[in-house]
C-alpha atoms as a PDB file:
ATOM      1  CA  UNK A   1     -39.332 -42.304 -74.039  1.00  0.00           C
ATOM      2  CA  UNK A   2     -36.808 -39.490 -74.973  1.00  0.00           C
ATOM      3  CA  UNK A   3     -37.897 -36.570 -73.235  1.00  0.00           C
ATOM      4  CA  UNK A   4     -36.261 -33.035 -73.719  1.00  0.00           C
ATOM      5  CA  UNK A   5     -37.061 -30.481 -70.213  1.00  0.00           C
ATOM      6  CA  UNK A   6     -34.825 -27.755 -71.470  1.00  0.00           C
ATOM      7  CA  UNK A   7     -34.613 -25.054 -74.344  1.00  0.00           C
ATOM      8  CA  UNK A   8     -31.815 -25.414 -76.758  1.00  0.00           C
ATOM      9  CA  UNK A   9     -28.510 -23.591 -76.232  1.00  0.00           C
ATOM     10  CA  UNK A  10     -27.368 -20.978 -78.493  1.00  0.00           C
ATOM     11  CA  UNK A  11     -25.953 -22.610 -82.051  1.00  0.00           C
ATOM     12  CA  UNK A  12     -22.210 -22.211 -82.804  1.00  0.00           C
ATOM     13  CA  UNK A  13     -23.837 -20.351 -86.079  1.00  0.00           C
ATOM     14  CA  UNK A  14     -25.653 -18.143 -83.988  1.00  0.00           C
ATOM     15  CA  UNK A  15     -22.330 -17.396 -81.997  1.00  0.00           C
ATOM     16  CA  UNK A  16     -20.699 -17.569 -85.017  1.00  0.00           C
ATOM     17  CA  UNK A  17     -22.986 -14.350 -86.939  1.00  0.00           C
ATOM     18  CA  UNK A  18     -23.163 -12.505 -83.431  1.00  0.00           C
ATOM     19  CA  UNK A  19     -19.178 -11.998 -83.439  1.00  0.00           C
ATOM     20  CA  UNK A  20     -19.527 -11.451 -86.888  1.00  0.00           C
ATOM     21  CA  UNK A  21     -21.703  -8.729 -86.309  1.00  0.00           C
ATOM     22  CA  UNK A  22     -19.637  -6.850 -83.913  1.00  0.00           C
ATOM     23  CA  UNK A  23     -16.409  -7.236 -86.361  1.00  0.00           C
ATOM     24  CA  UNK A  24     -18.516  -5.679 -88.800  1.00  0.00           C
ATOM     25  CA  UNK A  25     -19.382  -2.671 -86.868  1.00  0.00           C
ATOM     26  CA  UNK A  26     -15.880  -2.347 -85.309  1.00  0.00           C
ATOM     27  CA  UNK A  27     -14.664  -2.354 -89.039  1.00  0.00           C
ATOM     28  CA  UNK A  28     -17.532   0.287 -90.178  1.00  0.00           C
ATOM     29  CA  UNK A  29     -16.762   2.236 -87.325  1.00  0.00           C
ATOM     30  CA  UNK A  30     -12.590   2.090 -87.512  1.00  0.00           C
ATOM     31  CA  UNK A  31     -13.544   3.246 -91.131  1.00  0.00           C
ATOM     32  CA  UNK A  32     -15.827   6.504 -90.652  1.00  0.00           C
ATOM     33  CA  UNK A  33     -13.488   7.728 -87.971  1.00  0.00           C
ATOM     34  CA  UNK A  34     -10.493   7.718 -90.859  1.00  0.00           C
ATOM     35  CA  UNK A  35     -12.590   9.166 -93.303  1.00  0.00           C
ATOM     36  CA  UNK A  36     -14.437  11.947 -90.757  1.00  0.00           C
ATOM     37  CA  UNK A  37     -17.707  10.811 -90.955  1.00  0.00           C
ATOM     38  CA  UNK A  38     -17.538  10.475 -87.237  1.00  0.00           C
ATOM     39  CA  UNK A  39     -16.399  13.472 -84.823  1.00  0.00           C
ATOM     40  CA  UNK A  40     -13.078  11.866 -83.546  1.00  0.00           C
ATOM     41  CA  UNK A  41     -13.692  12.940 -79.767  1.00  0.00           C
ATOM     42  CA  UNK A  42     -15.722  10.017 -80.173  1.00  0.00           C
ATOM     43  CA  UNK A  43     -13.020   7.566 -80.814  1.00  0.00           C
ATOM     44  CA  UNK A  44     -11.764   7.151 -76.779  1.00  0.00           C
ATOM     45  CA  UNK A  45     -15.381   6.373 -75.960  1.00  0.00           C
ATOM     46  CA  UNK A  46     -16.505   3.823 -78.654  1.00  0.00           C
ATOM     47  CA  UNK A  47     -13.124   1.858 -78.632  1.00  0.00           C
ATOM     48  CA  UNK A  48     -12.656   1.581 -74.634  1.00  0.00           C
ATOM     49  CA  UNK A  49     -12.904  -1.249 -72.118  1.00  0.00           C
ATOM     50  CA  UNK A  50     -16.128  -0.033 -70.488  1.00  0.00           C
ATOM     51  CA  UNK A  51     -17.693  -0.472 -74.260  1.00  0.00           C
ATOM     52  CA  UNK A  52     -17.339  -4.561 -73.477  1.00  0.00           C
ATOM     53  CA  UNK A  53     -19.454  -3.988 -70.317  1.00  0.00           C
ATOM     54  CA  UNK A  54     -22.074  -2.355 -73.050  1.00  0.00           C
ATOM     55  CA  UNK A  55     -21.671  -5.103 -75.483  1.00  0.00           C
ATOM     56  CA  UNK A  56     -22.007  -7.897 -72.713  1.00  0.00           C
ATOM     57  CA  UNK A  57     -25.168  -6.686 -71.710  1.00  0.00           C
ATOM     58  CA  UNK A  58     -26.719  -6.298 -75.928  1.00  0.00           C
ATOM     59  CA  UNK A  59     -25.699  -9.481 -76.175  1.00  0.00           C
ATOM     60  CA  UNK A  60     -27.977 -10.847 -72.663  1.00  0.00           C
ATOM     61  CA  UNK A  61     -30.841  -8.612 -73.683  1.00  0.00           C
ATOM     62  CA  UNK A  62     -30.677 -11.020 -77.044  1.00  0.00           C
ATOM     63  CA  UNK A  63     -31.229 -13.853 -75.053  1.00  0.00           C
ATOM     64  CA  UNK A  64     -33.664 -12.058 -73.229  1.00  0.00           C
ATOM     65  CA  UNK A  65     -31.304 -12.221 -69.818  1.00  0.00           C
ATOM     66  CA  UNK A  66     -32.701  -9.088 -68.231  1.00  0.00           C
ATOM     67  CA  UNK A  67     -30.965  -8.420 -64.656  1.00  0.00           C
ATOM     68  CA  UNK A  68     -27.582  -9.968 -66.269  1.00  0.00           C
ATOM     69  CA  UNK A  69     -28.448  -6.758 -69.057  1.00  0.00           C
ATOM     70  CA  UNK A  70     -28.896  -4.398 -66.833  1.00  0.00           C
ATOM     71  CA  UNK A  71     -26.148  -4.969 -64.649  1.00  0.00           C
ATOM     72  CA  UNK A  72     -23.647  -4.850 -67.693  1.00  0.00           C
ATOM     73  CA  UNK A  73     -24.791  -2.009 -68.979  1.00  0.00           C
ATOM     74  CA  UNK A  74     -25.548   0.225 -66.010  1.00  0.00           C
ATOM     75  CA  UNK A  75     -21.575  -1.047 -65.295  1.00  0.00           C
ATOM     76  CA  UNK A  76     -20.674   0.205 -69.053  1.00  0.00           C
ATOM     77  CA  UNK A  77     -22.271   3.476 -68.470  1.00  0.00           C
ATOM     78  CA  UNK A  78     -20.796   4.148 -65.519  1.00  0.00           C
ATOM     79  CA  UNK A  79     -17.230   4.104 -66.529  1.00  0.00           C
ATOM     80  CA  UNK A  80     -18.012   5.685 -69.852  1.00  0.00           C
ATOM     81  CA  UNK A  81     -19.703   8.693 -67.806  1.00  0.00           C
ATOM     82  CA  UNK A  82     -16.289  10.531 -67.088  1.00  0.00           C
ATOM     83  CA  UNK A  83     -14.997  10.035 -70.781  1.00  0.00           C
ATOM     84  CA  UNK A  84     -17.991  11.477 -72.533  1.00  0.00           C
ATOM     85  CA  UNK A  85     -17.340  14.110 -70.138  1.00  0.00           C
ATOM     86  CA  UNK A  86     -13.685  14.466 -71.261  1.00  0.00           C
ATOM     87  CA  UNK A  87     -14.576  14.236 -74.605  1.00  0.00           C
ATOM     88  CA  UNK A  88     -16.960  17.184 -74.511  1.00  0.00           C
ATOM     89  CA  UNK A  89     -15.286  19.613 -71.492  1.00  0.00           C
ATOM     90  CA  UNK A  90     -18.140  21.860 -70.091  1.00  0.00           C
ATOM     91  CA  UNK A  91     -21.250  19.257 -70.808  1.00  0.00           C
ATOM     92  CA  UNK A  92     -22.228  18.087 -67.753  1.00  0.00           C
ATOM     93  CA  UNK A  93     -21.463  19.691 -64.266  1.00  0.00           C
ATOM     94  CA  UNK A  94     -19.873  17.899 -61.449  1.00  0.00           C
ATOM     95  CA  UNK A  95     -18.348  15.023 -63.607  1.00  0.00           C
ATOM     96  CA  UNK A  96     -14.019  14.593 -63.405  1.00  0.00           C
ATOM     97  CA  UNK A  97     -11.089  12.190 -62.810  1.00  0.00           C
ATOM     98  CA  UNK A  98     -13.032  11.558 -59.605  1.00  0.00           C
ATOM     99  CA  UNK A  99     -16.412  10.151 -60.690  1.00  0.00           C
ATOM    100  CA  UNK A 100     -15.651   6.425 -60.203  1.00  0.00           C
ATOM    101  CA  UNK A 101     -14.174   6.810 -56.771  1.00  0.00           C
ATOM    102  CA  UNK A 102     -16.844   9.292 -55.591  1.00  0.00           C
ATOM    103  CA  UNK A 103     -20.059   8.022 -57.661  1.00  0.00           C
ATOM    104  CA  UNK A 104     -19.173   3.779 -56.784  1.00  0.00           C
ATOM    105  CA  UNK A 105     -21.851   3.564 -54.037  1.00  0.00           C
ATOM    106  CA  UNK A 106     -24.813   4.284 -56.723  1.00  0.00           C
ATOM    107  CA  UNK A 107     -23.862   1.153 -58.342  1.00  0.00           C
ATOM    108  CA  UNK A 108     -23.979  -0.852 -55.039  1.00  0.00           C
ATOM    109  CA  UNK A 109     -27.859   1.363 -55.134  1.00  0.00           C
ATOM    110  CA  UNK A 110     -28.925   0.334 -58.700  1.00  0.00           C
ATOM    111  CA  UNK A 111     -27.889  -3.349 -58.310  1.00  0.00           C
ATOM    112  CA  UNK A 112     -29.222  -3.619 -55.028  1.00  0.00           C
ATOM    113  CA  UNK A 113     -32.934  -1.930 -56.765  1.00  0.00           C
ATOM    114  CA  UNK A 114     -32.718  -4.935 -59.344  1.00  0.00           C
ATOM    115  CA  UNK A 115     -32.300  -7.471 -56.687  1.00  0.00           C
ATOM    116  CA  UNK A 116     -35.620  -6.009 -55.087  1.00  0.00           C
ATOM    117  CA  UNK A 117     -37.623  -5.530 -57.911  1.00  0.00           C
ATOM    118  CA  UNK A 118     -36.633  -9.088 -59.452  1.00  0.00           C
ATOM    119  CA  UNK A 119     -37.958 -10.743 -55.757  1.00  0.00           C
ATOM    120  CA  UNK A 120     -41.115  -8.894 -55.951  1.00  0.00           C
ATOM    121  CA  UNK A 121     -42.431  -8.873 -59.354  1.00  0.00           C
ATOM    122  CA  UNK A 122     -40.739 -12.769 -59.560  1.00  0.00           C
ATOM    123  CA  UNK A 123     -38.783 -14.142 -62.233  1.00  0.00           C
ATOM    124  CA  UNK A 124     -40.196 -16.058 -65.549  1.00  0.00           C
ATOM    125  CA  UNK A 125     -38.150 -18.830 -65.705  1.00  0.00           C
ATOM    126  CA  UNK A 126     -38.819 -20.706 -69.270  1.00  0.00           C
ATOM    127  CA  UNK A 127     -37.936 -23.974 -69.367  1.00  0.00           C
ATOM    128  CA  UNK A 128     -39.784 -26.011 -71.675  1.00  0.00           C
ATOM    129  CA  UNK A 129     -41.195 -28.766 -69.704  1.00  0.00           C
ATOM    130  CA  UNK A 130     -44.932 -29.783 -69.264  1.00  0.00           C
ATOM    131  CA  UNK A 131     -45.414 -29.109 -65.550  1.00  0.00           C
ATOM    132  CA  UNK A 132     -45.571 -25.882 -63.393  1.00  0.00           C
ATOM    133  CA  UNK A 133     -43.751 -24.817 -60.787  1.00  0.00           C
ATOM    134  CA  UNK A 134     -45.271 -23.467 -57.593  1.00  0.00           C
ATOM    135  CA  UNK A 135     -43.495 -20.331 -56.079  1.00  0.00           C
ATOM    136  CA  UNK A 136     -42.963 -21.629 -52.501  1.00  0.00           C
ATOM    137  CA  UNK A 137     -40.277 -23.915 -51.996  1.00  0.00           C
ATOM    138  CA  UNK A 138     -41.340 -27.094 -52.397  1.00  0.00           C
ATOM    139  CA  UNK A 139     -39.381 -30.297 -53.743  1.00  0.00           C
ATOM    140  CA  UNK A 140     -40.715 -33.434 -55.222  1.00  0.00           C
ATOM    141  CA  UNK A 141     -43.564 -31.333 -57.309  1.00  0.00           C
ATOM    142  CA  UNK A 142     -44.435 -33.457 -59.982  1.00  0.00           C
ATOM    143  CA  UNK A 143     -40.548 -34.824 -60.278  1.00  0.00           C
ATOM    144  CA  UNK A 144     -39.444 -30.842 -60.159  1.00  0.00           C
ATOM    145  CA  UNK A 145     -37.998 -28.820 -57.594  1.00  0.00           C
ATOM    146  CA  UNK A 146     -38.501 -24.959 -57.036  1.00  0.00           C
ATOM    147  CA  UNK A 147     -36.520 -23.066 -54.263  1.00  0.00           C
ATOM    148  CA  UNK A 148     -35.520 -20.172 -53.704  1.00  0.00           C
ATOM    149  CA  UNK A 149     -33.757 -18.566 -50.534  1.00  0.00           C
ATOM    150  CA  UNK A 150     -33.605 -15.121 -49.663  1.00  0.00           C
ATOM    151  CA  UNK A 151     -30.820 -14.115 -46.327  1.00  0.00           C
ATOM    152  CA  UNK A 152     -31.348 -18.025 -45.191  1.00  0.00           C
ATOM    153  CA  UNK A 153     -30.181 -21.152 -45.939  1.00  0.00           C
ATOM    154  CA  UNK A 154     -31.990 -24.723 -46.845  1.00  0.00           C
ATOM    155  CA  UNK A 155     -30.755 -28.360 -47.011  1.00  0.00           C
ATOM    156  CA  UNK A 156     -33.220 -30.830 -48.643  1.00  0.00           C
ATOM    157  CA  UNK A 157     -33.062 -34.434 -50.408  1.00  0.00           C
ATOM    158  CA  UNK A 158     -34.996 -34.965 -53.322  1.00  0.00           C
ATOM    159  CA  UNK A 159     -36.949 -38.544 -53.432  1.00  0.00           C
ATOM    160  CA  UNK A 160     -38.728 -38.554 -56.406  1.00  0.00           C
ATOM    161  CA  UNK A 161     -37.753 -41.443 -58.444  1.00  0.00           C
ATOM    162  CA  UNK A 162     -37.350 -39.585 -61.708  1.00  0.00           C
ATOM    163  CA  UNK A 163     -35.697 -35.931 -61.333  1.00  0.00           C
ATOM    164  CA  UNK A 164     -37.575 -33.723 -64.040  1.00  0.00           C
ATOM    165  CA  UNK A 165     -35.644 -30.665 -63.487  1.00  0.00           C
ATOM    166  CA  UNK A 166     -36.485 -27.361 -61.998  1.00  0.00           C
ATOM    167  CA  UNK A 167     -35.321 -23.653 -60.214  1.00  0.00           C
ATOM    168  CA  UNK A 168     -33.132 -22.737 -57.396  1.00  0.00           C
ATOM    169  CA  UNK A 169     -32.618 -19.060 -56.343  1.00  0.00           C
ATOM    170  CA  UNK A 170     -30.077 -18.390 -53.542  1.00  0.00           C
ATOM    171  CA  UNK A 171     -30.092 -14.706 -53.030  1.00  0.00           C
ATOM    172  CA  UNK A 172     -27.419 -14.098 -49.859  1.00  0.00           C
ATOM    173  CA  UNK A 173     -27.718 -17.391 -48.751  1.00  0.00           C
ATOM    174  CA  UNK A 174     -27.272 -20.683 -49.410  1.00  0.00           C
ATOM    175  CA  UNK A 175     -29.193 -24.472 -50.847  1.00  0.00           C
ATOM    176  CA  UNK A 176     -28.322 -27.582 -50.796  1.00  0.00           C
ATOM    177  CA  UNK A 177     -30.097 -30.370 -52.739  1.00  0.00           C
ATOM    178  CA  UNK A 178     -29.453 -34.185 -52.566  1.00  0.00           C
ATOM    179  CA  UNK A 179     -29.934 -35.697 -56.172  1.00  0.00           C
ATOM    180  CA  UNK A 180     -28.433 -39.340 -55.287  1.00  0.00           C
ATOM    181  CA  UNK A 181     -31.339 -41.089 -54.527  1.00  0.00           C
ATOM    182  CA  UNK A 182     -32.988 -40.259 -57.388  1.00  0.00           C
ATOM    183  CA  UNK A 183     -32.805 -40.698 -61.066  1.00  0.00           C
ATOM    184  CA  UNK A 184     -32.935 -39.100 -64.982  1.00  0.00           C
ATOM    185  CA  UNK A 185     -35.219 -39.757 -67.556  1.00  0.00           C
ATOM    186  CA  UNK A 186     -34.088 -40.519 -71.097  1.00  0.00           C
ATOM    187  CA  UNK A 187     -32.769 -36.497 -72.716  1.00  0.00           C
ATOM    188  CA  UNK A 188     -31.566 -33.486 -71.265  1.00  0.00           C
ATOM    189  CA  UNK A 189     -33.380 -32.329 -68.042  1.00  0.00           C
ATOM    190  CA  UNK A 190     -32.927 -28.787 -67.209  1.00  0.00           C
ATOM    191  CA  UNK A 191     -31.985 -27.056 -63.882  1.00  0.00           C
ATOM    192  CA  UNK A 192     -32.173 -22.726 -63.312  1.00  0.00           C
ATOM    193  CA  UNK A 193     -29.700 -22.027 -61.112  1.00  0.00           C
ATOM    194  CA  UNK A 194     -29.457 -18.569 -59.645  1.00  0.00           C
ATOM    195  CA  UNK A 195     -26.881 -17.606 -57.248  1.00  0.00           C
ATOM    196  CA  UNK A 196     -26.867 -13.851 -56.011  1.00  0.00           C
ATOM    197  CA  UNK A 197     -24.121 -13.675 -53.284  1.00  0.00           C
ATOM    198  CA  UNK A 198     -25.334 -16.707 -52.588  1.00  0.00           C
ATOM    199  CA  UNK A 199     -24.337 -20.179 -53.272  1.00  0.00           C
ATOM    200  CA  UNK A 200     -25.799 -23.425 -54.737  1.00  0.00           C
ATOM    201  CA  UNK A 201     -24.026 -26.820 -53.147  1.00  0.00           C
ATOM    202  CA  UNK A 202     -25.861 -30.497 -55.149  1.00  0.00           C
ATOM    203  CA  UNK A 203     -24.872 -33.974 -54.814  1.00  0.00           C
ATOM    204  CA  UNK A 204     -24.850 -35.682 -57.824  1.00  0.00           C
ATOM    205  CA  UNK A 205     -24.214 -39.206 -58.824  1.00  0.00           C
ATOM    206  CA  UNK A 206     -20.794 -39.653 -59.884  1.00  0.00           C
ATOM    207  CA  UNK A 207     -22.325 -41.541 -63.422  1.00  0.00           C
ATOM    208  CA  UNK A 208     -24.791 -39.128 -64.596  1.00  0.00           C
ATOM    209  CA  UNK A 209     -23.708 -36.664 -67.846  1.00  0.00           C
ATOM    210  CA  UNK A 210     -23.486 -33.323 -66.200  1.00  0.00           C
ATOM    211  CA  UNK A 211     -23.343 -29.864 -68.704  1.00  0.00           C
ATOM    212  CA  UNK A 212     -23.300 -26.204 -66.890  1.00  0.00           C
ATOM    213  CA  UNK A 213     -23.946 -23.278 -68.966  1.00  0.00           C
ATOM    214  CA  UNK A 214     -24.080 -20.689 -66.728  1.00  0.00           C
ATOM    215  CA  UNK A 215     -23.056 -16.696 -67.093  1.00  0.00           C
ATOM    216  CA  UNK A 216     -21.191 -15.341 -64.291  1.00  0.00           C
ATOM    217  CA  UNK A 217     -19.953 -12.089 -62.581  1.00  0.00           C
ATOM    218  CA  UNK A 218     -16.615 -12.958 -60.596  1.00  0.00           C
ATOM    219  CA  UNK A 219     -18.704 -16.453 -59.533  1.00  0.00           C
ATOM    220  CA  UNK A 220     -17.954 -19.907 -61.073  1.00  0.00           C
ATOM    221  CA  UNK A 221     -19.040 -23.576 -61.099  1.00  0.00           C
ATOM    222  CA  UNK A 222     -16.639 -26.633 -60.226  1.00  0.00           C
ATOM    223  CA  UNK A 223     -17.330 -30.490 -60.600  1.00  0.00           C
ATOM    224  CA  UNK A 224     -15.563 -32.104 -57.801  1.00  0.00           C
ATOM    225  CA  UNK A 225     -17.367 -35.679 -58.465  1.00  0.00           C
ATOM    226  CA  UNK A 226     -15.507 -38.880 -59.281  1.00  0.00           C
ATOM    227  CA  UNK A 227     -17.002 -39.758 -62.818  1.00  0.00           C
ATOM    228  CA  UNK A 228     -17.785 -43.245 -62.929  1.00  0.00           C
ATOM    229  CA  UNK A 229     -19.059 -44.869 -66.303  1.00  0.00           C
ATOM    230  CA  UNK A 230     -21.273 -42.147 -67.386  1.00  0.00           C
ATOM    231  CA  UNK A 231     -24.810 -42.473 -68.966  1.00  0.00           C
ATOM    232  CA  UNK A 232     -24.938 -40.401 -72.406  1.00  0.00           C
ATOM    233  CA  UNK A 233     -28.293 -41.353 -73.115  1.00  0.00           C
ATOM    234  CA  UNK A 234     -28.921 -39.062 -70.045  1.00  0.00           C
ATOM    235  CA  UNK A 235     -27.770 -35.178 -69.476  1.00  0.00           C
ATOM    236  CA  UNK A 236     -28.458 -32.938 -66.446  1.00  0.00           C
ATOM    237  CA  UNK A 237     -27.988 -29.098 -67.923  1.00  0.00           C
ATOM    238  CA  UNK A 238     -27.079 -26.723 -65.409  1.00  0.00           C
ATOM    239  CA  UNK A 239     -27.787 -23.300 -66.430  1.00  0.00           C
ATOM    240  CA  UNK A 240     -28.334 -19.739 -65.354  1.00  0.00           C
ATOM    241  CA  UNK A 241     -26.599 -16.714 -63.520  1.00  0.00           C
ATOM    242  CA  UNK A 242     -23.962 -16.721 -61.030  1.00  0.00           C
ATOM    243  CA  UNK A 243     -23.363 -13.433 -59.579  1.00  0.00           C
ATOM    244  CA  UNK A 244     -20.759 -13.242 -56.953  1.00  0.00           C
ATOM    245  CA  UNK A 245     -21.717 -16.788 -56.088  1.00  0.00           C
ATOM    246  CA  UNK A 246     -20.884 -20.272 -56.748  1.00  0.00           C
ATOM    247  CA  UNK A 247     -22.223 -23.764 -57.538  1.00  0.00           C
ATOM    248  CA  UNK A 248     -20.658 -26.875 -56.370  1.00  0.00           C
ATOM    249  CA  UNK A 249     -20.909 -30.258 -57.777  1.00  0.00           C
ATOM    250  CA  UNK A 250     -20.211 -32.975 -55.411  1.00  0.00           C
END
């Protein structure tokens, strides 16, 4: 039977009207500041680099990708501190050409606070798929994996005969998960992947139909596997965040 473990990707529509949206309000905007509905000691603020941080993160709270959000925007804010204060000279106290290189550390602070508070209160992962996870690390759960590492490290093979999908957090450390000796069911089957300065190493057979859709911050994902005569009636969907971390296919 044709089984489907993992919510549907964002349409190319909905891609499509979100970048419509933002040309829309670039346009409205470019307009009021030539006509003076907007003060133009705003212009330098709204139309800067930090404003993609801001946008980045609007667009993860719409997919309801909170720490990803935060981080973007706390990033945005931060670099559009010291031009809000050049735009309005006298505003706020303290704040000059020197806020980035003597204010950095806070961000190191904040990110670091979202890293604790996302361990302790746990993270929701929704994945549509008819069993539960547990939140130790245990594989071979009902065909599903949960793990998640924390400063440590963890090697594991999964032997379930049919891999139904699951979570892996690797939070300054490191997890490695065998996949060869078992199999896919009929569909897409859906793995989290979270990498935090932290990576995420999985061996793969070299025929199954592999798709990542992850969001990064300077991290990446890279396929080394030789591809042999690949199973389309079967997909593995890799998704999640990669923060300063990696996951390898092998």
């Amino acid at each position: 039977m044709k089984t489907n473990s993992c919510h549907s990707s964002p349409s190319p529509k909905s891609k499509g009207i979100i970048f419509g949206l933002l040309l829309v309000i670039a346009g409205v905007l470019f307009l009021s500041f030539n006509f003076g509905w907007i003060n133009p000691v705003w212009k330098p603020v709204l139309f800067s680099w930090p404003m993609i941080f801001i946008v980045f993160g609007l667009i993860g709270l719409s997919k309801n990708n909170l720490l990803m959000s935060v981080f973007w925007l706390i990033l945005g804010l931060f670099f559009l501190i010291p031009r809000i204060a050049a735009a309005f000279p006298g505003s706020f106290y303290g704040i000059n050409g020197d806020f980035a290189y003597t204010y950095w550390p806070v961000l190191l602070i904040l990110l670091g606070l979202c890293f604790i508070f996302r361990i302790i209160l746990g993270r929701n992962m929704k994945c549509d798929r008819q069993h539960h996870f547990r939140s130790d690390s245990v594989e071979g759960v009902n065909g599903t994996v949960d793990k998640r590492v924390v400063f440590g490290g963890s090697e594991s093979i999964f032997l379930d005969p049919v891999f139904n999908g699951g979570s892996i957090s690797a939070i300054f450390g490191g997890v490695v998960l065998d996949l060869r000796k078992t199999s896919l069911s009929e569909g897409e089957t859906c793995l989290d992947i979270e990498a935090i300065f932290g990576g995420v190493e999985l061996y793969i057979p070299g025929d199954w139909v592999v798709e990542t859709r992850f969001q990064t911050i300077l991290g990446g994902a890279e396929d080394k596997r030789l591809i042999s005569q690949p199973d389309h009636t079967r997909k593995l969907i890799l998704r999640g965040d990669l923060m300063f971390g990696g996951c390898e296919i092998r």
